[in-house]
C-alpha atoms as a PDB file:
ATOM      1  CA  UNK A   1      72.249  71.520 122.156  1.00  0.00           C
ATOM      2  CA  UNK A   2      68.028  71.113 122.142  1.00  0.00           C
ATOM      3  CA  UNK A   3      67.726  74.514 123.678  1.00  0.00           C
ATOM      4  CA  UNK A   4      70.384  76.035 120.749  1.00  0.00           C
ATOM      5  CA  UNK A   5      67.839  73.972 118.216  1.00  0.00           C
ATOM      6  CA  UNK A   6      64.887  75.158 119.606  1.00  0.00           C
ATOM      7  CA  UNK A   7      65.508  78.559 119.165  1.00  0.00           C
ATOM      8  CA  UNK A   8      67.029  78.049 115.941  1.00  0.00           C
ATOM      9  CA  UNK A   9      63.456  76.654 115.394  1.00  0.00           C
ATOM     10  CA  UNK A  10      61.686  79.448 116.764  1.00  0.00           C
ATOM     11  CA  UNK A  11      63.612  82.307 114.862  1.00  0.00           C
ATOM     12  CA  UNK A  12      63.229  80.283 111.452  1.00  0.00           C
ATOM     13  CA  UNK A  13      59.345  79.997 112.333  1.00  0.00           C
ATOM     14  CA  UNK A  14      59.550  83.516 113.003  1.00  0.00           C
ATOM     15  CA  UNK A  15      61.217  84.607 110.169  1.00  0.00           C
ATOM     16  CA  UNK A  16      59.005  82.816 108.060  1.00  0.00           C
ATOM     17  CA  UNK A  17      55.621  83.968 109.142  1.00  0.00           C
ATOM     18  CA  UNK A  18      57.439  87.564 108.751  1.00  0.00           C
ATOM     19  CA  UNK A  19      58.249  86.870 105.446  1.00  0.00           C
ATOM     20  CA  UNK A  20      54.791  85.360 104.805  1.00  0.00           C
ATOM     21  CA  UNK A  21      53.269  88.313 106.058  1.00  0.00           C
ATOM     22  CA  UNK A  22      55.229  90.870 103.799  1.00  0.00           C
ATOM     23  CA  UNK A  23      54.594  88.933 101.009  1.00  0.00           C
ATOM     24  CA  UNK A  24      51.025  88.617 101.802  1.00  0.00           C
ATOM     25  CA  UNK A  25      50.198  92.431 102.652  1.00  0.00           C
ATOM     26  CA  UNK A  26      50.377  94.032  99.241  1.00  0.00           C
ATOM     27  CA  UNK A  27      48.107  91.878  97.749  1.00  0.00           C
ATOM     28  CA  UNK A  28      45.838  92.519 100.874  1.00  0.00           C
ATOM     29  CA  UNK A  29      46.357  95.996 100.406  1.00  0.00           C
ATOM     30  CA  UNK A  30      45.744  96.350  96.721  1.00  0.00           C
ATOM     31  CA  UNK A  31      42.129  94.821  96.976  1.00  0.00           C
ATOM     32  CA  UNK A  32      41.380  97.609  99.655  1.00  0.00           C
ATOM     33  CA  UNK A  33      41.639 100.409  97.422  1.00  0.00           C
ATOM     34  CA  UNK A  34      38.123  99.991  95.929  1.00  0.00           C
ATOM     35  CA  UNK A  35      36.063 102.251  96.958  1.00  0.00           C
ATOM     36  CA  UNK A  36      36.070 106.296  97.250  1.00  0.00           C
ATOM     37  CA  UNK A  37      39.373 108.590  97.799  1.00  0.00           C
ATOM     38  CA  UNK A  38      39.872 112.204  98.355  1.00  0.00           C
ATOM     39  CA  UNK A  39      42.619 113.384  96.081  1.00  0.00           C
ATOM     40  CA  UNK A  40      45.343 115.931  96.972  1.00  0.00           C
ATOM     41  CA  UNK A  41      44.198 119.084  98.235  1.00  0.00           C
ATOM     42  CA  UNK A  42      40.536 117.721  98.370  1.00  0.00           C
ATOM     43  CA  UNK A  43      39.374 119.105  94.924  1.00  0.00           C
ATOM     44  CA  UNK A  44      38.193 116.228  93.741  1.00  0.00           C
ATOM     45  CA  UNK A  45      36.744 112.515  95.368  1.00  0.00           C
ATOM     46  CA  UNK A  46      37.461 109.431  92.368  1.00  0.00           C
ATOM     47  CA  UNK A  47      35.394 106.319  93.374  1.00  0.00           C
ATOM     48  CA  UNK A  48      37.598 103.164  92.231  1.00  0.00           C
ATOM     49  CA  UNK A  49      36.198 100.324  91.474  1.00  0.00           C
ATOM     50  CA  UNK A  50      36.568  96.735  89.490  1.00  0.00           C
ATOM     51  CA  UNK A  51      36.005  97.423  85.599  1.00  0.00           C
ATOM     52  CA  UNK A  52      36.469  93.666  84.827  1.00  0.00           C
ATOM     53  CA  UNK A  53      39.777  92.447  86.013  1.00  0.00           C
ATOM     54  CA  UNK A  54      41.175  95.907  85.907  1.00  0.00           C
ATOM     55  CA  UNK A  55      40.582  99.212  88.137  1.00  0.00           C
ATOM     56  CA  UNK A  56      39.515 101.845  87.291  1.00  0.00           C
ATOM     57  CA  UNK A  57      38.129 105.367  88.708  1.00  0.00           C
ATOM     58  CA  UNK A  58      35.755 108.235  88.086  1.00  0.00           C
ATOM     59  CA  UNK A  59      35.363 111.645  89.373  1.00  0.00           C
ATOM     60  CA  UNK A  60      32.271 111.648  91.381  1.00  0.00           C
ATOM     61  CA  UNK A  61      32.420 114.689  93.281  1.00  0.00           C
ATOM     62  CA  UNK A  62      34.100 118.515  92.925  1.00  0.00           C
ATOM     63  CA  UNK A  63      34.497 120.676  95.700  1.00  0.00           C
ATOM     64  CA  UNK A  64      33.776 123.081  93.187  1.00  0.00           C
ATOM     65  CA  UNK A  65      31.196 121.966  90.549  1.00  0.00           C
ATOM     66  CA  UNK A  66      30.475 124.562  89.081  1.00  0.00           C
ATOM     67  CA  UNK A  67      31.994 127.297  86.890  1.00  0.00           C
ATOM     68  CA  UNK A  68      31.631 130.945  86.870  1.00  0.00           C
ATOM     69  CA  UNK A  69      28.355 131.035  84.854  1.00  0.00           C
ATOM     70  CA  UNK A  70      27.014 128.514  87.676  1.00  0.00           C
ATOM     71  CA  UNK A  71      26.978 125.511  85.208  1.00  0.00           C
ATOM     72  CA  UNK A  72      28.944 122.051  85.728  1.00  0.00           C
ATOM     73  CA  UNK A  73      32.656 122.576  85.024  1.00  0.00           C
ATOM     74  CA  UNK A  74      33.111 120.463  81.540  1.00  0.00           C
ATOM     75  CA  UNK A  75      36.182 118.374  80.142  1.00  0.00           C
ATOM     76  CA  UNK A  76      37.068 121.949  77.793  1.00  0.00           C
ATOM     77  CA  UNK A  77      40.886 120.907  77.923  1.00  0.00           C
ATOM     78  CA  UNK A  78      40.694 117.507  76.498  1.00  0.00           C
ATOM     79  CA  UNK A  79      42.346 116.494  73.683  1.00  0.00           C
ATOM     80  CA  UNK A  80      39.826 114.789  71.901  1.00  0.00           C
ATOM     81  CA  UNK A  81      37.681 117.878  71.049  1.00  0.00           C
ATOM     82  CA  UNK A  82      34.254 115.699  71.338  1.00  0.00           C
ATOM     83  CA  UNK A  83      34.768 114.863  75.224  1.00  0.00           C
ATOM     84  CA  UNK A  84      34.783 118.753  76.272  1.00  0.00           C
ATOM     85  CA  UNK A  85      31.632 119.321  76.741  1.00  0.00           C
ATOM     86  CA  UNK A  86      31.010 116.336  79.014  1.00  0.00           C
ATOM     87  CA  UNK A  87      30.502 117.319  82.931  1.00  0.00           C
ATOM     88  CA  UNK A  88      33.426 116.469  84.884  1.00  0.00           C
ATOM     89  CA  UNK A  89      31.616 114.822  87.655  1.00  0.00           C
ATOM     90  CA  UNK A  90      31.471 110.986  85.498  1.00  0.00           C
ATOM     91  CA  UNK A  91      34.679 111.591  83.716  1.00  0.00           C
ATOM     92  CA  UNK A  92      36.675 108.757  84.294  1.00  0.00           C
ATOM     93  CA  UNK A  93      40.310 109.100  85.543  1.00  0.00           C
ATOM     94  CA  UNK A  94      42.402 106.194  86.435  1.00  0.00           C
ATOM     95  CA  UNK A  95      41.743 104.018  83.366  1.00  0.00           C
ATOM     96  CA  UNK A  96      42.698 100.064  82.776  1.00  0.00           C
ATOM     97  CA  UNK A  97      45.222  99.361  86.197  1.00  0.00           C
ATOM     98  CA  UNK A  98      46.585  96.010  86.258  1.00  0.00           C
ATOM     99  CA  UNK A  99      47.721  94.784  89.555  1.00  0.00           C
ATOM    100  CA  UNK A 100      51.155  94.327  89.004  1.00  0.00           C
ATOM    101  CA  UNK A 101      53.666  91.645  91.127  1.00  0.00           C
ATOM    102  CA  UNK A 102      54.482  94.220  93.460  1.00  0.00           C
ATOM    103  CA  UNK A 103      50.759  94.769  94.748  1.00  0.00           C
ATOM    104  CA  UNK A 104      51.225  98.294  92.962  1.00  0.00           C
ATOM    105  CA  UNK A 105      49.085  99.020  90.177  1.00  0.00           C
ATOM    106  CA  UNK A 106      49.628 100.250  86.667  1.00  0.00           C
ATOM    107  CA  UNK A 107      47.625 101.755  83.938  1.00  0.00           C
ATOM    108  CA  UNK A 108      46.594 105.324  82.968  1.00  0.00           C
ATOM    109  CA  UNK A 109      45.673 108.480  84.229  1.00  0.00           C
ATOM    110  CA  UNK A 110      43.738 111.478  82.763  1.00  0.00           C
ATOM    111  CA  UNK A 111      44.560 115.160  84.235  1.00  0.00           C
ATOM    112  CA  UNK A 112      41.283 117.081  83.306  1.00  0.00           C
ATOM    113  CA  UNK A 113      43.750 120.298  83.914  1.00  0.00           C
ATOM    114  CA  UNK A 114      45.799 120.031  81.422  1.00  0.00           C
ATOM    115  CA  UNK A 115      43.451 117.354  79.271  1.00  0.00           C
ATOM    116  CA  UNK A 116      46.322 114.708  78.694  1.00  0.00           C
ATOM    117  CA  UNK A 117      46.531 111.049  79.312  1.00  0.00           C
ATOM    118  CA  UNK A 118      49.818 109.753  81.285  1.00  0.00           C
ATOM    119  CA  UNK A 119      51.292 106.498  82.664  1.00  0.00           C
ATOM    120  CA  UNK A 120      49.974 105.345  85.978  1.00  0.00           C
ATOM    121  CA  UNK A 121      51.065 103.774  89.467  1.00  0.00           C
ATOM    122  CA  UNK A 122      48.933 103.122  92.244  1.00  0.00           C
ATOM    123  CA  UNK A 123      50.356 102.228  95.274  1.00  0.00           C
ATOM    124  CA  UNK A 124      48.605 101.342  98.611  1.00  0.00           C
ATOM    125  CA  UNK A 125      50.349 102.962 101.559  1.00  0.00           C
ATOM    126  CA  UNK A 126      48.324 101.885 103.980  1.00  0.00           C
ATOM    127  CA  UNK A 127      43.733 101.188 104.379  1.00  0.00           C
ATOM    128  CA  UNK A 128      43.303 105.028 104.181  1.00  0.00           C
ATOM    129  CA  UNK A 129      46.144 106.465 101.770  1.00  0.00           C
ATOM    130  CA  UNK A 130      47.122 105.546  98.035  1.00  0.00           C
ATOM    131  CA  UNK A 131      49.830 106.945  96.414  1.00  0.00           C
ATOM    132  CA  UNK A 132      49.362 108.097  92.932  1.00  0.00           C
ATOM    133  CA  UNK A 133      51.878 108.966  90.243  1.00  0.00           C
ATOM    134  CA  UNK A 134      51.447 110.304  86.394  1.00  0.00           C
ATOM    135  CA  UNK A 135      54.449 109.707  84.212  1.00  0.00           C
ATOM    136  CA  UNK A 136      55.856 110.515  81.283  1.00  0.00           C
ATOM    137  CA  UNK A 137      59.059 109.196  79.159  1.00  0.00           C
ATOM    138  CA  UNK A 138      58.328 105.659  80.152  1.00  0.00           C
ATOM    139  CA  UNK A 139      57.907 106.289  83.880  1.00  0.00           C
ATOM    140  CA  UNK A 140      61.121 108.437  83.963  1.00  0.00           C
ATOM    141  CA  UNK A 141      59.417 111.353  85.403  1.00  0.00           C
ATOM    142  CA  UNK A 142      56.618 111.379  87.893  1.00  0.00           C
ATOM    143  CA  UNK A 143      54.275 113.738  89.901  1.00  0.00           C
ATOM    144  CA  UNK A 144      53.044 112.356  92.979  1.00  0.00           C
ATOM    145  CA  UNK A 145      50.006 113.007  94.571  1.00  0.00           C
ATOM    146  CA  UNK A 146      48.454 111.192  98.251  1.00  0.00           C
ATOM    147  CA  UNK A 147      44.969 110.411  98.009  1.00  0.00           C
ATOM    148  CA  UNK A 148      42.742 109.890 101.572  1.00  0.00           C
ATOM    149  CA  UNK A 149      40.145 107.183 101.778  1.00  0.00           C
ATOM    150  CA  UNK A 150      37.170 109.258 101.881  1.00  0.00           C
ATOM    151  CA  UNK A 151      34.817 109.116 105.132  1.00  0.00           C
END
């Protein structure tokens, strides 16, 4: 009878720290994603960083910079017609995330392809991958994209 209650013991103390550290490793993981990430495809590198109690991130360098004409690429697709002429290297992109419950992250995103503004998740996969989604219809429908921790 000790031995069956000392390994009920042990499994309970087990389960518990497992538990603890489940719980414990979003919110780990969500302060880790300051800093610079490579997005999809490695177009673009977005430093994140604290803007007051929120995140938010900035394009802060283009594999390709420049246009055609050799001149910084500008915002020309935004919707606000008195951005477009402002380099995208500074533009910011992931704009007011609130860590939510979940260790995820939600806010906004601006696409500087198609100049639009969308719902945002950030999710930390692991110290050198986020996973980042735009949404529309409430979060209905989302595009993914992986972003690597830059080096």
């Amino acid at each position: 009878m000790k031995h069956a209650a000392r390994s009920l013991g042990t499994t309970v103390a087990s389960l518990a720290g497992l538990i603890g550290l489940t719980l414990a490793a979003p919110a780990a993981s969500a302060q880790e994603v300051n800093g610079q990430w490579l997005t999809q495809g490695g177009k673009a590198r977005v430093n994140i960083a604290s803007c007051g109690a929120k995140l938010c991130g900035t394009i802060v360098w283009l594999r390709e910079p420049n246009d055609e004409a050799g001149q910084p690429k500008r915002d020309e697709r935004n919707v606000d017609a008195s951005k477009r002429n402002r380099p995208l290297i500074g533009v910011p992109v992931l704009l007011g995330m609130s860590r939510e419950d979940s260790g995820r992250w939600k806010g906004e995103i601006y696409n500087a392809e198609d100049g639009k503004t969308y719902t945002a998740f950030l999710t930390p996969m692991s110290a050198t991958e986020v996973k980042v989604e735009g949404c529309v219809m409430g979060g209905l429908i989302c595009k993914e994209q992986r972003w690597t921790r830059a080096r």
